[in-house]
C-alpha atoms as a PDB file:
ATOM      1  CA  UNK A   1      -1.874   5.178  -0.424  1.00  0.00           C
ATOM      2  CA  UNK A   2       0.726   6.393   2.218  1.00  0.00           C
ATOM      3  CA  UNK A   3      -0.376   9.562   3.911  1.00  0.00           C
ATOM      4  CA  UNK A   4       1.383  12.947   4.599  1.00  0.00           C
ATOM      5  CA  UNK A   5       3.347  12.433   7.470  1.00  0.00           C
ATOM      6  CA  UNK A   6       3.386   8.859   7.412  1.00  0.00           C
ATOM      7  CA  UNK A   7       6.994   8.416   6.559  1.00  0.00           C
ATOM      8  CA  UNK A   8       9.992  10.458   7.988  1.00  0.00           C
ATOM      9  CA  UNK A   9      11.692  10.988   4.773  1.00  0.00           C
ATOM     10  CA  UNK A  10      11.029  10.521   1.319  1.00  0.00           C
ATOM     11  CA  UNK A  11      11.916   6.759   0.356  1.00  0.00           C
ATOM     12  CA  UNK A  12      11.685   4.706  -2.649  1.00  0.00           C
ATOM     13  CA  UNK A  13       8.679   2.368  -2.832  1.00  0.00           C
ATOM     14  CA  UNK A  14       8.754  -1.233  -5.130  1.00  0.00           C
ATOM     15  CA  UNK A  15       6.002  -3.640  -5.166  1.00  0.00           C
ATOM     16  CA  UNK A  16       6.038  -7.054  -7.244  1.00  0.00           C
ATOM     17  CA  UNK A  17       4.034  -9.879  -7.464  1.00  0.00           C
ATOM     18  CA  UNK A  18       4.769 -12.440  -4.798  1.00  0.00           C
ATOM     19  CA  UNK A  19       4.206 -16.246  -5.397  1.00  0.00           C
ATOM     20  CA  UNK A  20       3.663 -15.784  -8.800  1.00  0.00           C
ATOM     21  CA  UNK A  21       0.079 -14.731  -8.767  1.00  0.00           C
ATOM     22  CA  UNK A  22      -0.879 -11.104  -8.986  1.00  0.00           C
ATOM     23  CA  UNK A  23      -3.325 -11.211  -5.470  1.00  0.00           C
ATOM     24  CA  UNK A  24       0.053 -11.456  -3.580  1.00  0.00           C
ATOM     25  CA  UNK A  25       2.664  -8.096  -3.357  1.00  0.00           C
ATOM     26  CA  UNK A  26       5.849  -7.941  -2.023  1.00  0.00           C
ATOM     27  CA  UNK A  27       7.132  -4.665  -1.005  1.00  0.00           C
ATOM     28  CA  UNK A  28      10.139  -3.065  -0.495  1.00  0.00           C
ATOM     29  CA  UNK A  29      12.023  -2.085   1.511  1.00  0.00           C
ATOM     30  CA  UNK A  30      10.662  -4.733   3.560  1.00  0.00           C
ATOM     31  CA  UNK A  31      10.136  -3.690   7.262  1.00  0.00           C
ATOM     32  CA  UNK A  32       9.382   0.453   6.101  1.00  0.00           C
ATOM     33  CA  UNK A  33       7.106   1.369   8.846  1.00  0.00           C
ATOM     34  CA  UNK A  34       4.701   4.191   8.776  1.00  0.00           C
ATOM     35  CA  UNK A  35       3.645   6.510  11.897  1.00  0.00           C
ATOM     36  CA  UNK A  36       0.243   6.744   9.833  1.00  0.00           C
ATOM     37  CA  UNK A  37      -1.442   3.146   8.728  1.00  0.00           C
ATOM     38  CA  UNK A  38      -1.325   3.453   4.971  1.00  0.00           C
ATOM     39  CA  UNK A  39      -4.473   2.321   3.153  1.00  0.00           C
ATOM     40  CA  UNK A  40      -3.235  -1.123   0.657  1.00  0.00           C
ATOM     41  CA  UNK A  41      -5.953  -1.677  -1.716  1.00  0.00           C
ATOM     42  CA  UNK A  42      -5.374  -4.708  -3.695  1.00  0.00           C
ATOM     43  CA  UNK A  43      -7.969  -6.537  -6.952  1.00  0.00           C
ATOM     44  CA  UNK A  44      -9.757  -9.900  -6.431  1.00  0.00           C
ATOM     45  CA  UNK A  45     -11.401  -9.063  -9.804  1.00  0.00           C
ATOM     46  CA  UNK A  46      -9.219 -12.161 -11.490  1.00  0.00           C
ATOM     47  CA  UNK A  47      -9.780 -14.572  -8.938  1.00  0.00           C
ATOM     48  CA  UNK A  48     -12.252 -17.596  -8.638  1.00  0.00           C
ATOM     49  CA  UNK A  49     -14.105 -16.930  -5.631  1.00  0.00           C
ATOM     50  CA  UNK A  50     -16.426 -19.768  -6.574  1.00  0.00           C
ATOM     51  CA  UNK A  51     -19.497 -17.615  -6.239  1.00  0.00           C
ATOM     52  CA  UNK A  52     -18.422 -16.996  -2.327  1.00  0.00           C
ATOM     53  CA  UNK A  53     -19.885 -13.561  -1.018  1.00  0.00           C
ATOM     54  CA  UNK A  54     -17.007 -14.067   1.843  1.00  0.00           C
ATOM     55  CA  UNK A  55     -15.430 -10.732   3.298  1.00  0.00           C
ATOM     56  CA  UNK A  56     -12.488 -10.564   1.553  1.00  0.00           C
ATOM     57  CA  UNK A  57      -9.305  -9.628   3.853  1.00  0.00           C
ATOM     58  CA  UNK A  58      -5.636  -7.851   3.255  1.00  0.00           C
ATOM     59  CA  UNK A  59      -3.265 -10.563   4.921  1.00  0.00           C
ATOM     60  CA  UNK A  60       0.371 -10.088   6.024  1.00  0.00           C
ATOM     61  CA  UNK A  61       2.075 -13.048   4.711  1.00  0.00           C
ATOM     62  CA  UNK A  62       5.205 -15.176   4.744  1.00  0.00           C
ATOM     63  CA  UNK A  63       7.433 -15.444   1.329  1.00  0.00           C
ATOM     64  CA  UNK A  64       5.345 -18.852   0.920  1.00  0.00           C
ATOM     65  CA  UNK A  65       2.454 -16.981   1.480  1.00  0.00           C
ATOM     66  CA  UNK A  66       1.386 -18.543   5.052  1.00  0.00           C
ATOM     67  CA  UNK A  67      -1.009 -15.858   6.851  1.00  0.00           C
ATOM     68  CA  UNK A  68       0.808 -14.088  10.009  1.00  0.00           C
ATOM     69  CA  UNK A  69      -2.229 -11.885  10.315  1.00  0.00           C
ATOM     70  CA  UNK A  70      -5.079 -10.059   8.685  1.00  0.00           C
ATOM     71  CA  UNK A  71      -5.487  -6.442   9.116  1.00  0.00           C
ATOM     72  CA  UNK A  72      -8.174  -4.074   9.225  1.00  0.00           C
ATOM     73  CA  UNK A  73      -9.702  -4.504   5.710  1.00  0.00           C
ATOM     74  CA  UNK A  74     -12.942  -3.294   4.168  1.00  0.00           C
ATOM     75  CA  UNK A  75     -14.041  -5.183   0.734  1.00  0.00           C
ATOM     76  CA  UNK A  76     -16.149  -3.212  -2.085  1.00  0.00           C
ATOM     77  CA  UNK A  77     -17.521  -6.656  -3.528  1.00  0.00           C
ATOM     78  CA  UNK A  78     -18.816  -4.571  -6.530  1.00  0.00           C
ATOM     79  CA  UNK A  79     -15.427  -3.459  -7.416  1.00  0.00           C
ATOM     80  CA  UNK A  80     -13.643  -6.466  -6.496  1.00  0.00           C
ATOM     81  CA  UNK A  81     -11.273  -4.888  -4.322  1.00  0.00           C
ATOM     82  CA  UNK A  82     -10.084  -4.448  -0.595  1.00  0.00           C
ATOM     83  CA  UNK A  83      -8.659  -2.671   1.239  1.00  0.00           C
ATOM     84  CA  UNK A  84      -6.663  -2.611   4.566  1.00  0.00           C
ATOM     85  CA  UNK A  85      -4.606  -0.466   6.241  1.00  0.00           C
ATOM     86  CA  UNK A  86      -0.867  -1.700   7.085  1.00  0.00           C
ATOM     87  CA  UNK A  87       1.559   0.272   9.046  1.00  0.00           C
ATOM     88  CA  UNK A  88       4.405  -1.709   7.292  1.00  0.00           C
ATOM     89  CA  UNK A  89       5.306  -2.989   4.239  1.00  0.00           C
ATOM     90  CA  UNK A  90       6.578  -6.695   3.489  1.00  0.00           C
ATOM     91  CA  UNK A  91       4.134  -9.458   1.925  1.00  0.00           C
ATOM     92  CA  UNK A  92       0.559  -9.327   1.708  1.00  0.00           C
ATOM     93  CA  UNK A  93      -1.933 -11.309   0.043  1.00  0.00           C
ATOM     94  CA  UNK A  94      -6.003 -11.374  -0.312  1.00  0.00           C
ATOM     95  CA  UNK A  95      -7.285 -13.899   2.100  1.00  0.00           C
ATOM     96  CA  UNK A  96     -11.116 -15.203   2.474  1.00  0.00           C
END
């Protein structure tokens, strides 16, 4: 979710899957920056976490889908979800 405020002007946001699995999104424009960290909250529900109980992470990713970083992330493991907050948009990907 981007905040109020968080963007200048009104732009056009597009997310796909990256890599072709759905735990990886590309946005777009790649590089929009917000003043305000927007909160990404992305499913794990499809995944095998072989029975792991792992914090699960939002990571900022390379096309191949190499980790750069992780950012601030909180995971609901009852929902199968997590989410962190990104003050840009280009690839991320669930990492544990």
């Amino acid at each position: 979710m981007v905040p109020p405020g968080a963007l200048l002007k009104p732009v056009t946001i597009n997310a796909k899957t990256a890599g072709g699995t759905g735990n990886a999104v590309a946005f777009k424009p790649e590089g929009l920056t917000f003043s305000i960290p927007a909160d990404l909250t992305l499913s794990y529900a499809n995944c095998s976490t072989n029975g792991t109980t792992a914090a699960k992470q939002v990571a900022y990713t390379t096309d191949a889908l190499g980790v750069i970083s992780l950012v601030p992330s909180l995971d609901n493991l009852i929902a199968q979800k997590v989410t962190g907050q990104v003050s840009h948009f280009s690839n991320y990907a669930i990492a544990w």
